[in-house]
N, C-alpha and C. Protein backbone atom coordinates (compact mmCIF):
# COMPACT_ATOMS: atom_id res chain seq x y z
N UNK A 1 132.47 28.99 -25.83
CA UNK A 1 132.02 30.20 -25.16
C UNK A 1 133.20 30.79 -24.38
N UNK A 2 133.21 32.32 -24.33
CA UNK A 2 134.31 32.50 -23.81
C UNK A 2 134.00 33.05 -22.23
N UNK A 3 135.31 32.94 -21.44
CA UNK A 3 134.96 33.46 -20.34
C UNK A 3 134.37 34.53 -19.99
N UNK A 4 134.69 35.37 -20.67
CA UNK A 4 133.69 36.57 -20.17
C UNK A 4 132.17 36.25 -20.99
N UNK A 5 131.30 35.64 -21.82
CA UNK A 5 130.16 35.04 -21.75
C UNK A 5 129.42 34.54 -21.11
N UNK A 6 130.43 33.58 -20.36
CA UNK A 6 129.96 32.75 -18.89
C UNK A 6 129.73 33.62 -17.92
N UNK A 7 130.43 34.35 -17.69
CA UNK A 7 130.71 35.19 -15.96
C UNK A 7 129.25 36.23 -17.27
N UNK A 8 128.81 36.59 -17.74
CA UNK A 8 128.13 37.75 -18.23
C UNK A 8 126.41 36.91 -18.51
N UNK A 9 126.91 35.58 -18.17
CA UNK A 9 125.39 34.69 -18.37
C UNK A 9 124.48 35.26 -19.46
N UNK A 10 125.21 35.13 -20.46
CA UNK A 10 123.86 35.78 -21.86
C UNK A 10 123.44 36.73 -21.64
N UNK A 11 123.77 37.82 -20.70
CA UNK A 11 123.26 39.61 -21.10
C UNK A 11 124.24 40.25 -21.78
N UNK A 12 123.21 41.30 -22.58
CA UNK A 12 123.92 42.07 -23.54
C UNK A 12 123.44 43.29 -23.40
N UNK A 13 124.23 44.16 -23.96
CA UNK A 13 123.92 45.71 -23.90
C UNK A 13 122.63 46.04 -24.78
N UNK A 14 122.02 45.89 -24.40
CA UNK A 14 120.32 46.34 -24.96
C UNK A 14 119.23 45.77 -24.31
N UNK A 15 119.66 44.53 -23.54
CA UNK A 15 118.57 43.57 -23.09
C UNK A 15 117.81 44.74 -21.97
N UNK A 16 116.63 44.07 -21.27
CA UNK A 16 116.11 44.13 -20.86
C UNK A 16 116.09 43.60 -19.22
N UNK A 17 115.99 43.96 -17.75
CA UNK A 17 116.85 42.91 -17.23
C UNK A 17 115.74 43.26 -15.87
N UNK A 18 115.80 42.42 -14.81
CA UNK A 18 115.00 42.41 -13.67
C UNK A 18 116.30 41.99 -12.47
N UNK A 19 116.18 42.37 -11.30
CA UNK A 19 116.61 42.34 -10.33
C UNK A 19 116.93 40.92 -9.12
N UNK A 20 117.39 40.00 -9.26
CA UNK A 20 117.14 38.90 -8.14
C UNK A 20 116.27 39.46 -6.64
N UNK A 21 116.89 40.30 -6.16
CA UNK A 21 116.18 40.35 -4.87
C UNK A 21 114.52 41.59 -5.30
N UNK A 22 114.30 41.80 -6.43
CA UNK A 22 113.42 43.36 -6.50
C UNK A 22 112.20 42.49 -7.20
N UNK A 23 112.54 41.41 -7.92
CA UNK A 23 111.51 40.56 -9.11
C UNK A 23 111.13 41.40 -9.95
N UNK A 24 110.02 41.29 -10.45
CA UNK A 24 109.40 41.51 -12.22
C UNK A 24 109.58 43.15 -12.02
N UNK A 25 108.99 43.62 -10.96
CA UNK A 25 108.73 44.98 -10.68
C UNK A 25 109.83 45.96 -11.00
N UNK A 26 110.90 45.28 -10.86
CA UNK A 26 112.43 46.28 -11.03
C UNK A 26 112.94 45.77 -12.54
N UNK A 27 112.96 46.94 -13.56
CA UNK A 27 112.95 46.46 -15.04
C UNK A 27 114.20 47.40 -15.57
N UNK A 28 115.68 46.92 -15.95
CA UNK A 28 116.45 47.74 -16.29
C UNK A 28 116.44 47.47 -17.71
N UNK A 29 117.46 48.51 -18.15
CA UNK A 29 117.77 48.71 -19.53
C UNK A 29 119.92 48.68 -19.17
N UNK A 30 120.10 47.54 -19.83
CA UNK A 30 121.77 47.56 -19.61
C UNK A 30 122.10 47.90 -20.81
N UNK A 31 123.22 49.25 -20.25
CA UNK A 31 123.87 50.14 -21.43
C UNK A 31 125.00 49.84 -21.87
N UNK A 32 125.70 49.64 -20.48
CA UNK A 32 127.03 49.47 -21.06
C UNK A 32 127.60 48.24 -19.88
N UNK A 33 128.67 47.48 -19.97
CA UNK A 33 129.25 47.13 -18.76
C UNK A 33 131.03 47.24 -18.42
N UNK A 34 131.14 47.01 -17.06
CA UNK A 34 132.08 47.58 -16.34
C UNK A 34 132.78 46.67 -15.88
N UNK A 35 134.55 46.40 -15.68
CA UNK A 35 135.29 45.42 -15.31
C UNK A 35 135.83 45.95 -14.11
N UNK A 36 135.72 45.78 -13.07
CA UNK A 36 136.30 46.27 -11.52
C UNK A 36 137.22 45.01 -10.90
N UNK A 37 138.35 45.79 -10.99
CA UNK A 37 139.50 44.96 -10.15
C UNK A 37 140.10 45.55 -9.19
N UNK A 38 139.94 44.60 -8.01
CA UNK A 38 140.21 44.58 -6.62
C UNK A 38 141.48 44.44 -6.31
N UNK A 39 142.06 45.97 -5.78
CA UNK A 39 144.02 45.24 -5.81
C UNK A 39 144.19 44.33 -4.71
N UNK A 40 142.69 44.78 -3.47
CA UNK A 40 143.38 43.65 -2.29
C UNK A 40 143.49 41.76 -2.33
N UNK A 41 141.89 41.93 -2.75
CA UNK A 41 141.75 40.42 -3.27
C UNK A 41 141.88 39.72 -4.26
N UNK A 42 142.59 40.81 -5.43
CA UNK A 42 142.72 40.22 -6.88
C UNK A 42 142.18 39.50 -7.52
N UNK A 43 140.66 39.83 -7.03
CA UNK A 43 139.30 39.55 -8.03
C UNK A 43 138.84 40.23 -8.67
N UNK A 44 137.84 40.05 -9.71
CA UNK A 44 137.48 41.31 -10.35
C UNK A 44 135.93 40.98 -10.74
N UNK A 45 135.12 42.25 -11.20
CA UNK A 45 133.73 42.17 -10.58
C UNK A 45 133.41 42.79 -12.11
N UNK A 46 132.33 42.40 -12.40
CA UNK A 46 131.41 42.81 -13.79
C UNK A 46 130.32 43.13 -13.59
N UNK A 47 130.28 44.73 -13.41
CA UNK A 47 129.11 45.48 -13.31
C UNK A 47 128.51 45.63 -14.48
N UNK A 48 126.79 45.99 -14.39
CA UNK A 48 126.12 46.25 -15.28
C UNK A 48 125.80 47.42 -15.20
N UNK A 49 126.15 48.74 -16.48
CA UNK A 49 125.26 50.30 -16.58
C UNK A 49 123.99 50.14 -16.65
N UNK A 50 122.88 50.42 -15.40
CA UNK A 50 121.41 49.87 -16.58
C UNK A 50 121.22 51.44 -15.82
N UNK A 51 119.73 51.65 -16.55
CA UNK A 51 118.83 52.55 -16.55
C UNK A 51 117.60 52.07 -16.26
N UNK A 52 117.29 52.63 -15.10
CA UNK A 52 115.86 51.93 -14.67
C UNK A 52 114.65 52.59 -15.82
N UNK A 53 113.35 51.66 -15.72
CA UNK A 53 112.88 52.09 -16.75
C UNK A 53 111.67 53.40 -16.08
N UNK A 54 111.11 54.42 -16.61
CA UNK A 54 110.65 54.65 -16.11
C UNK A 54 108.87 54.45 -15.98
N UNK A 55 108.68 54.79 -15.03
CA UNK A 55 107.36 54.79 -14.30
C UNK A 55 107.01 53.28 -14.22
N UNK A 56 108.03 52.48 -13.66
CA UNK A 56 108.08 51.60 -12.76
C UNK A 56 108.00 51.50 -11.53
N UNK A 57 107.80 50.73 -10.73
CA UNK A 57 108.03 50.95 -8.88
C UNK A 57 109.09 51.13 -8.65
N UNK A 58 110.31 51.04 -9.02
CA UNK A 58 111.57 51.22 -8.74
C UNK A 58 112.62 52.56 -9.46
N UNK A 59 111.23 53.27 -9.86
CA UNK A 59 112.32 54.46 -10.35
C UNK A 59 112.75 55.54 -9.55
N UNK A 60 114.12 55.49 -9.60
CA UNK A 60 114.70 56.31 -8.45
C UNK A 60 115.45 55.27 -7.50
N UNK A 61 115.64 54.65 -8.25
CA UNK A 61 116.23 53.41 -7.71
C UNK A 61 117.89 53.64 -6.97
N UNK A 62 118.52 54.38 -7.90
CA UNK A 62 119.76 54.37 -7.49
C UNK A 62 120.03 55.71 -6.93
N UNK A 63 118.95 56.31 -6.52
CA UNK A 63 118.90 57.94 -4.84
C UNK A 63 119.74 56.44 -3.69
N UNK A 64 119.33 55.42 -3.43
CA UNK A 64 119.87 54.96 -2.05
C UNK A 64 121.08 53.98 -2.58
N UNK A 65 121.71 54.04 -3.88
CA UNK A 65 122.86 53.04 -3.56
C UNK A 65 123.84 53.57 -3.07
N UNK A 66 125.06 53.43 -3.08
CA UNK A 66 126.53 53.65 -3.32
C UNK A 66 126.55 54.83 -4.30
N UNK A 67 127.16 56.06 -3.70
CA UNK A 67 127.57 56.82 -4.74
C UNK A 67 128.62 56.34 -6.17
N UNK A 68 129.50 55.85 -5.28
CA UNK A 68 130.57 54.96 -6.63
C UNK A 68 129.84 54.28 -7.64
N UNK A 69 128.65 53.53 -6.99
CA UNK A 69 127.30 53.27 -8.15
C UNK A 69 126.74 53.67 -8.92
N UNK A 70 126.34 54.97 -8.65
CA UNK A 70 125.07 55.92 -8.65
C UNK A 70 125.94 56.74 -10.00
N UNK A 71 125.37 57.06 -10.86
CA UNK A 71 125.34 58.05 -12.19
C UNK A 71 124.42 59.21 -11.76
N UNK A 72 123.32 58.56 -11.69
CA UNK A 72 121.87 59.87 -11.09
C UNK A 72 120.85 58.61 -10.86
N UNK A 73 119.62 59.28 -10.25
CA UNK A 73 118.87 58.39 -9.70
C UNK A 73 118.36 57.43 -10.02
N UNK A 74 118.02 56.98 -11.73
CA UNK A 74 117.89 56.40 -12.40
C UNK A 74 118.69 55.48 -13.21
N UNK A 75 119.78 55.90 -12.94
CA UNK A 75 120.92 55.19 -13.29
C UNK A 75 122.26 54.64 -12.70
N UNK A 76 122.75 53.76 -12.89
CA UNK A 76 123.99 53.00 -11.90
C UNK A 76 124.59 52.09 -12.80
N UNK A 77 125.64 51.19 -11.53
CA UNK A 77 125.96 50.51 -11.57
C UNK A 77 125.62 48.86 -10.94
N UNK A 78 125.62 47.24 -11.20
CA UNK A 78 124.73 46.51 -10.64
C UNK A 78 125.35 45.21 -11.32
N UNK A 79 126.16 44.96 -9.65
CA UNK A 79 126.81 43.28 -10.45
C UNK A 79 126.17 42.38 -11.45
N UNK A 80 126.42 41.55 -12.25
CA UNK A 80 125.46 40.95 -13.46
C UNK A 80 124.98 39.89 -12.43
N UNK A 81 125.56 39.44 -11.54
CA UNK A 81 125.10 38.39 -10.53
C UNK A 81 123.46 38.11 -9.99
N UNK A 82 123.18 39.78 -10.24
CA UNK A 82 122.08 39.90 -9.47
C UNK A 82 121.01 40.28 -10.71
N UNK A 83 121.48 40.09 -11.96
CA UNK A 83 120.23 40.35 -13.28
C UNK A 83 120.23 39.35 -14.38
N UNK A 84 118.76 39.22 -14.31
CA UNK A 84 118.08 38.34 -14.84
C UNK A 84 117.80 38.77 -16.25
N UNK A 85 117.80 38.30 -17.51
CA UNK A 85 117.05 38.86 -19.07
C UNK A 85 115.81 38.55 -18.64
N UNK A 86 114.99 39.43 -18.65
CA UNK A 86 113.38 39.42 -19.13
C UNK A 86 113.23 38.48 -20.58
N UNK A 87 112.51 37.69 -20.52
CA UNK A 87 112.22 36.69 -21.85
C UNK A 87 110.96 37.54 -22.32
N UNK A 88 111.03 37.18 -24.03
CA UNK A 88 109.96 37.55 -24.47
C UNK A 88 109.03 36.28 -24.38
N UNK A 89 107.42 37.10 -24.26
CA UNK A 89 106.40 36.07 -24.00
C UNK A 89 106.00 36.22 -25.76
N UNK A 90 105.15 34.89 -26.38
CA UNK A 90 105.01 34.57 -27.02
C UNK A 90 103.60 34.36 -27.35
């Protein structure tokens, strides 16, 4: 597995994804993702593009982030740290 697999924990651009701190209720769609490097601390950060879904509780989700985040209200940016794949039920 390669490093960026690991640091990306099995999401992929199509999945389906939920929030650590928001639970089931916050349901993205990840489009694309993003490599952010920090010149001070010379770390670097792997954002996720998702699209909230709509007519969820959380649409309009990204009116209160970070503009540097924010695409439009429905859409952003969102460390992979903090998203979960929705599993299919069976």
């Amino acid at each position: 597995m390669s490093e960026c697999n690991k640091i990306l924990r099995g999401l992929r651009v199509g999945d389906l994804v939920t929030h650590a701190l928001y639970g089931d209720r916050w349901v993205g769609l990840i489009i694309d993702f993003e490599e952010v490097f920090d010149s001070k601390s010379k770390n670097r950060k792997i954002k996720a593009l998702i699209q909230i879904q709509p007519g969820t509780d959380f649409e309009g989700f990204f009116k209160r982030t970070s503009p540097k985040d924010r695409i439009n209200d429905n859409r952003g940016f969102v460390s992979v740290h903090w998203l979960f794949k929705i599993k299919e039920r069976k």
